[in-house]
Protein backbone atom coordinates (compact mmCIF):
# COMPACT_ATOMS: atom_id res chain seq x y z
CA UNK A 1 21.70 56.07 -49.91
CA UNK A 2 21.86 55.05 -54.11
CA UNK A 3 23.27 58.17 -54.87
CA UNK A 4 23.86 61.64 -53.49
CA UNK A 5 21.49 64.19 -52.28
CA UNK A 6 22.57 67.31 -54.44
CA UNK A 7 20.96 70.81 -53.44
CA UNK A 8 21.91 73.84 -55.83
CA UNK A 9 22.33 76.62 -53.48
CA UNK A 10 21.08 79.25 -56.04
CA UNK A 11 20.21 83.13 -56.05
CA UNK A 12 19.10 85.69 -58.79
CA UNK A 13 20.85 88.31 -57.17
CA UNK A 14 24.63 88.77 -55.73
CA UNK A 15 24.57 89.86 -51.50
CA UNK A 16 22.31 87.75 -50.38
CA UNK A 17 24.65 85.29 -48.39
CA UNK A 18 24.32 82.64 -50.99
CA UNK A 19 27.55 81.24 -50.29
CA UNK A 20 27.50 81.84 -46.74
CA UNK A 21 24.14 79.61 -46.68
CA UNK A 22 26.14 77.05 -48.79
CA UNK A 23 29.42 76.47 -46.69
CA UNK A 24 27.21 76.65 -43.06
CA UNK A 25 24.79 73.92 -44.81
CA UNK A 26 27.91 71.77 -45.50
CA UNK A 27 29.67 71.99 -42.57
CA UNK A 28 26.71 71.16 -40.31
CA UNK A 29 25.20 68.29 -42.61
CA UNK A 30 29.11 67.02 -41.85
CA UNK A 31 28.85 67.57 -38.22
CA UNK A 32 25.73 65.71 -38.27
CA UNK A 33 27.70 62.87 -39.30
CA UNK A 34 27.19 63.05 -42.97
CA UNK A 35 29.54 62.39 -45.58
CA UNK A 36 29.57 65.72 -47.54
CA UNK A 37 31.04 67.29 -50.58
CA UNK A 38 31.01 71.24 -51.06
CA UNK A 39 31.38 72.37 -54.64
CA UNK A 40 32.30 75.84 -55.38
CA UNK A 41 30.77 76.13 -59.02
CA UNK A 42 30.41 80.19 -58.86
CA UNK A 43 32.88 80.79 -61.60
CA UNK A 44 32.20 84.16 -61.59
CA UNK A 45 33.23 85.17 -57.86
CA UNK A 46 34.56 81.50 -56.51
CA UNK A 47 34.78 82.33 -52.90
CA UNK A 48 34.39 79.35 -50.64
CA UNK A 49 37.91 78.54 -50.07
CA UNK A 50 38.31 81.94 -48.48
CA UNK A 51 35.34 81.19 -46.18
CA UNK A 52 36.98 78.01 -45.32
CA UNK A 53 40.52 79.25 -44.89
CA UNK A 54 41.55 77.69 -47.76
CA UNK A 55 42.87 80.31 -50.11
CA UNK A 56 46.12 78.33 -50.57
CA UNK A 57 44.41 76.13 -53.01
CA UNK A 58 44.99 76.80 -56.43
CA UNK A 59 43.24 73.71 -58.48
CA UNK A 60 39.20 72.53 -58.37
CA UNK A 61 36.13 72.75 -60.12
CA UNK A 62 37.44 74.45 -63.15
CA UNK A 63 40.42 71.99 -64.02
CA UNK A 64 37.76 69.41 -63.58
CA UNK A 65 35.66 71.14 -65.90
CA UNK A 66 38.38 71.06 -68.36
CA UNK A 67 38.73 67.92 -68.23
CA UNK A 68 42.19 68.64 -66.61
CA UNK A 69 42.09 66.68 -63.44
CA UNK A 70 40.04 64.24 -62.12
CA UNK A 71 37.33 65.16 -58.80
CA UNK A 72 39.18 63.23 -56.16
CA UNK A 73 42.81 64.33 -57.21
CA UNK A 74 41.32 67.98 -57.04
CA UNK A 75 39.04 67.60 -53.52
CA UNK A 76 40.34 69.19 -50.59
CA UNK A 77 39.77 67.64 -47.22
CA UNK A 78 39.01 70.61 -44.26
CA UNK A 79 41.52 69.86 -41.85
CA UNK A 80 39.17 70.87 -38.89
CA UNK A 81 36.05 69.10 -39.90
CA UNK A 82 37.12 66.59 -43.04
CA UNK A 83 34.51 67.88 -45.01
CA UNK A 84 35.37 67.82 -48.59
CA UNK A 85 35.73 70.97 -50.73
CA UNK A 86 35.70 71.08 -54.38
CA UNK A 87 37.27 74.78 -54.60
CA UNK A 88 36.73 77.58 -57.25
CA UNK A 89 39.72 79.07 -58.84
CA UNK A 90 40.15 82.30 -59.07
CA UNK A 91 41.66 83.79 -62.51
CA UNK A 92 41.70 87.01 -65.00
CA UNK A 93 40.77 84.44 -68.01
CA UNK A 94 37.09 84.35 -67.99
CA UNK A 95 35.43 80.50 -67.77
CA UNK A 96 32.10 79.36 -68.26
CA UNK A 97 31.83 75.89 -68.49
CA UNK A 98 29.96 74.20 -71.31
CA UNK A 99 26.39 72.74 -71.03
CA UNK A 100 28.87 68.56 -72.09
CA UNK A 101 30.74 69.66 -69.52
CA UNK A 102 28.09 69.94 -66.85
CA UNK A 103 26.51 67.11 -67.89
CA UNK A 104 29.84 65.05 -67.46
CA UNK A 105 30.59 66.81 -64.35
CA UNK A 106 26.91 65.59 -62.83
CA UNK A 107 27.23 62.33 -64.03
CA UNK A 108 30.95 62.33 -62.18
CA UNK A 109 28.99 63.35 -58.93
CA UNK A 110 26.23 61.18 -59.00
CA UNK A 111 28.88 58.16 -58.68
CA UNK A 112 30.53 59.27 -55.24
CA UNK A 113 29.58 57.50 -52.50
CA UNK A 114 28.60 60.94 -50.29
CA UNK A 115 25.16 61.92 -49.22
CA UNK A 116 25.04 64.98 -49.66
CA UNK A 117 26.79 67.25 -52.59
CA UNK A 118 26.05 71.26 -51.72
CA UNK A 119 26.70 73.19 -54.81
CA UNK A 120 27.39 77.05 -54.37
CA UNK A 121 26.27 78.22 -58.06
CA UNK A 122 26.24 81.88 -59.18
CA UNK A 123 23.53 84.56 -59.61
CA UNK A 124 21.07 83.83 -61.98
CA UNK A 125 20.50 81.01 -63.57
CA UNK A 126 20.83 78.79 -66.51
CA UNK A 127 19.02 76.19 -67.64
CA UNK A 128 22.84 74.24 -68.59
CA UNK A 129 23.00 73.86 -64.68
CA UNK A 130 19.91 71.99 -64.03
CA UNK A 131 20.79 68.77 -64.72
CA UNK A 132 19.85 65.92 -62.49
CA UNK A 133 19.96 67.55 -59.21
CA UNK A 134 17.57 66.38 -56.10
CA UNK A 135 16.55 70.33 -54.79
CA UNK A 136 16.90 73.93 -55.70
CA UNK A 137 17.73 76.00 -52.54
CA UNK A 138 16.49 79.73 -53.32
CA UNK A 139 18.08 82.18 -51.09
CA UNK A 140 16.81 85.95 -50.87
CA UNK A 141 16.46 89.21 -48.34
CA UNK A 142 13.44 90.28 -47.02
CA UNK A 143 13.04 93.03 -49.71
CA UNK A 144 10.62 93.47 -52.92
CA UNK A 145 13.70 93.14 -55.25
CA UNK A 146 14.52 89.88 -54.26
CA UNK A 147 11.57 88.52 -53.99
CA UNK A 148 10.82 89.32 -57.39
CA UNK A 149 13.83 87.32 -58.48
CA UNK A 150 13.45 84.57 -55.92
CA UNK A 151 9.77 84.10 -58.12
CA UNK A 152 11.11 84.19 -61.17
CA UNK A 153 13.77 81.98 -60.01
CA UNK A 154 10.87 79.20 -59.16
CA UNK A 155 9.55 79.93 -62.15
CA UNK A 156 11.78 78.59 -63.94
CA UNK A 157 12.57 75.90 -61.65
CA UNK A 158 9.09 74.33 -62.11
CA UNK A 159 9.31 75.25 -65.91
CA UNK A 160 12.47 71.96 -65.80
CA UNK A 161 10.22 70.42 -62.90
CA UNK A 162 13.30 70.85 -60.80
CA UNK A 163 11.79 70.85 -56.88
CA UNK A 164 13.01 74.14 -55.24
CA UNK A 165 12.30 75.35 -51.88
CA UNK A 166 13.21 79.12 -50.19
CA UNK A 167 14.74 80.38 -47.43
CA UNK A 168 15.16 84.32 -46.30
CA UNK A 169 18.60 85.42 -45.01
CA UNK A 170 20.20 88.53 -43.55
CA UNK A 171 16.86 89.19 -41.56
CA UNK A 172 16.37 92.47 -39.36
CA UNK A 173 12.56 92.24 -38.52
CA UNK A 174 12.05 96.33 -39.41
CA UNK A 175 8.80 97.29 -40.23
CA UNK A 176 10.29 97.80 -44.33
CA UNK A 177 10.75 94.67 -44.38
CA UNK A 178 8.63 91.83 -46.27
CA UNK A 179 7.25 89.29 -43.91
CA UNK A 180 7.04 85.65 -44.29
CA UNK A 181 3.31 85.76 -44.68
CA UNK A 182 3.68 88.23 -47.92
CA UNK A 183 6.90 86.63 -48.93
CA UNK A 184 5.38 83.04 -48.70
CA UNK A 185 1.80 84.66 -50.82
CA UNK A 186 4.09 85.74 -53.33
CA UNK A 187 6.11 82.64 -53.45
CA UNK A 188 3.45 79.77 -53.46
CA UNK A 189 4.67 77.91 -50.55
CA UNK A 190 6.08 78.05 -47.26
CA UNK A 191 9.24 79.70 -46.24
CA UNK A 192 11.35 76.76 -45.33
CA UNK A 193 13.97 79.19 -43.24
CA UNK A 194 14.37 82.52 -41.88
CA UNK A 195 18.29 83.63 -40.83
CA UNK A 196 18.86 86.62 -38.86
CA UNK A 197 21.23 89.51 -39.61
CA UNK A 198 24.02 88.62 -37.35
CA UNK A 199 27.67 90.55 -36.58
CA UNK A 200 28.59 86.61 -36.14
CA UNK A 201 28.56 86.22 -40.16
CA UNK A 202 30.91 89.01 -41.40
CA UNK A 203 33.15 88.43 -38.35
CA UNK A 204 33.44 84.56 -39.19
CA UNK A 205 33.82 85.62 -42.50
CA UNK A 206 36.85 87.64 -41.51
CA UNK A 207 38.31 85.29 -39.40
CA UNK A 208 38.10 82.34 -42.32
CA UNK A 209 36.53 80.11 -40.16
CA UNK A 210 31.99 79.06 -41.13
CA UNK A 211 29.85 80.93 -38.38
CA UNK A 212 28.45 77.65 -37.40
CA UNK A 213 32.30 76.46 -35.95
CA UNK A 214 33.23 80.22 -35.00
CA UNK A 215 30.02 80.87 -32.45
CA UNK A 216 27.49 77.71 -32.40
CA UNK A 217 24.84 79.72 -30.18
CA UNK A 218 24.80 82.55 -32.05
CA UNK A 219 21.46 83.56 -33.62
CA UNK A 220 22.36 82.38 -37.08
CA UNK A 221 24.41 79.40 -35.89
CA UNK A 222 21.19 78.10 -34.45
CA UNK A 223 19.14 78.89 -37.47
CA UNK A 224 21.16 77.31 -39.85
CA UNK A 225 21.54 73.87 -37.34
CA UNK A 226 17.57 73.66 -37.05
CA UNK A 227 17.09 74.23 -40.87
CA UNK A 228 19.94 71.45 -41.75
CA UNK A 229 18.16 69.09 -39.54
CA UNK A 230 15.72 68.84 -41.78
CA UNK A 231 17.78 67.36 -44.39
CA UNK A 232 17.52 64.13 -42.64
CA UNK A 233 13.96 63.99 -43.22
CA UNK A 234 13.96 64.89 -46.98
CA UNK A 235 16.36 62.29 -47.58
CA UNK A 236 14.83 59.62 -46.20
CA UNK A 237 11.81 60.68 -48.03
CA UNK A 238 13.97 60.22 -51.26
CA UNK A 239 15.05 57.07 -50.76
CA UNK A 240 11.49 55.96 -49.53
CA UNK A 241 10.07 56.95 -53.36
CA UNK A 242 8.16 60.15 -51.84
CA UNK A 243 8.79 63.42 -53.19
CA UNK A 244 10.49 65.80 -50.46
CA UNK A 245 10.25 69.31 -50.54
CA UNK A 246 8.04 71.84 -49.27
CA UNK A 247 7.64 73.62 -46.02
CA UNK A 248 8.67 73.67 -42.40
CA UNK A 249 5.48 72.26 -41.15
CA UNK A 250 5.15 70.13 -43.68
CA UNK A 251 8.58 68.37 -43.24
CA UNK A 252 7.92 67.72 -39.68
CA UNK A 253 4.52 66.31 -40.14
CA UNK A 254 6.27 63.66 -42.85
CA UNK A 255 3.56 65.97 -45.58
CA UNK A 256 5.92 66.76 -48.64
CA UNK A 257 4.09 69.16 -51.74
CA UNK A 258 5.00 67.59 -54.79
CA UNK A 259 6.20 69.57 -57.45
């Protein structure tokens, strides 16, 4: 492909297993034989490298930011997978990187050769981070709160006509909970993915290892494999000049919503 398929794994909220969506996405796009880049950009609570076992790191996104080091002296290869990990670094001085900066930094990703760049951002948003991506990925519970901010978070996203789609993690199926049919009137558009609670996540999380390598068949493993499948799909659509995004159904029937 031209250039890179980047998705900005985003939430309004902290809890919701935003980066636990992010680093499962990555790894599996990898297994599928993609080339893939994971970029920990949550510079408030930079936390992939401990999913990935990788705490030993101490240099990534930030000293790129900075201007301190360039991407590929920085990237760190997983030595189980070889998927590529732009880390977070975690420090008492507080960092938030400048709206030249990002701009540089996107501009610096759109000339790798990967195809796919997965970008674990932190709650909220900004419009400084919306620059040139190819998809928003909206992740939320099954509760009022979040769905609330999962709207407003689409709200915005059309407001810089940025395509988005929305997936609902840490499912229980209890009667309190919103179901897809009221999240999916309140959001517009299908739910494109719905991931179980499962013990599998917090014990992966634990062990440093994704939950996608520590138990494949486990309820979310298999979630998150059928819902990165679909990437395939969207980025052919891309590179075919059709808009991708939308819905389950409407990514296996080749129908894609524009936005």
């Amino acid at each position: 492909m031209a250039q890179p398929y980047i998705v900005r794994v985003s939430s309004q909220k902290g809890g919701v297993g935003k980066t636990t969506i992010s680093v499962n996405l990555a790894i599996i796009l990898k297994q599928l034989g993609y080339s893939v880049l994971l970029v920990d950009a949550d510079y408030i609570n930079p936390v992939v490298a401990m999913h990935l076992g990788l705490e030993e790191v101490s240099s990534g996104f930030r000293a790129v930011m900075k201007g301190r080091a360039r991407l590929q002296n920085v990237t760190t290869i997983h030595p189980s997978t070889g998927l590529h990990i732009l880390c977070g670094e975690i420090s008492q001085k507080q960092f938030e990187p400048s709206y030249e900066s990002i701009v540089r930094f996107t501009r610096m990703l759109e000339k790798t050769k990967y195809d796919f760049i997965v970008i674990d951002t932190p709650p909220g948003f900004s419009k400084e981070v919306f620059v040139d991506i190819s998809e928003a990925l909206i992740v939320m519970t099954p509760d009022m709160q979040a769905t609330t901010s999962a709207i407003r978070s689409s709200q915005v996203f059309d407001k810089y006509h940025i395509r988005h789609s929305l997936v609902v993690n840490r499912v229980r199926s209890r009667a309190f909970e919103l179901s897809p049919r009221e999240i999916e009137s309140a959001y517009g558009s299908r739910v494109d993915a719905m991931f179980p609670e499962d013990d599998v996540v917090p014990m992966s999380i634990a062990a440093h290892i994704p939950a996608f390598l520590y138990r494949k068949r486990s309820p979310f493993s298999k979630a998150m494999l059928d819902f990165s499948r679909l990437y395939s799909a969207r980025t052919e659509q891309k590179e075919s000049g059709l808009p991708a995004g939308g819905g389950f159904v409407a990514w296996l029937l080749g129908l894609f919503r524009r936005r």
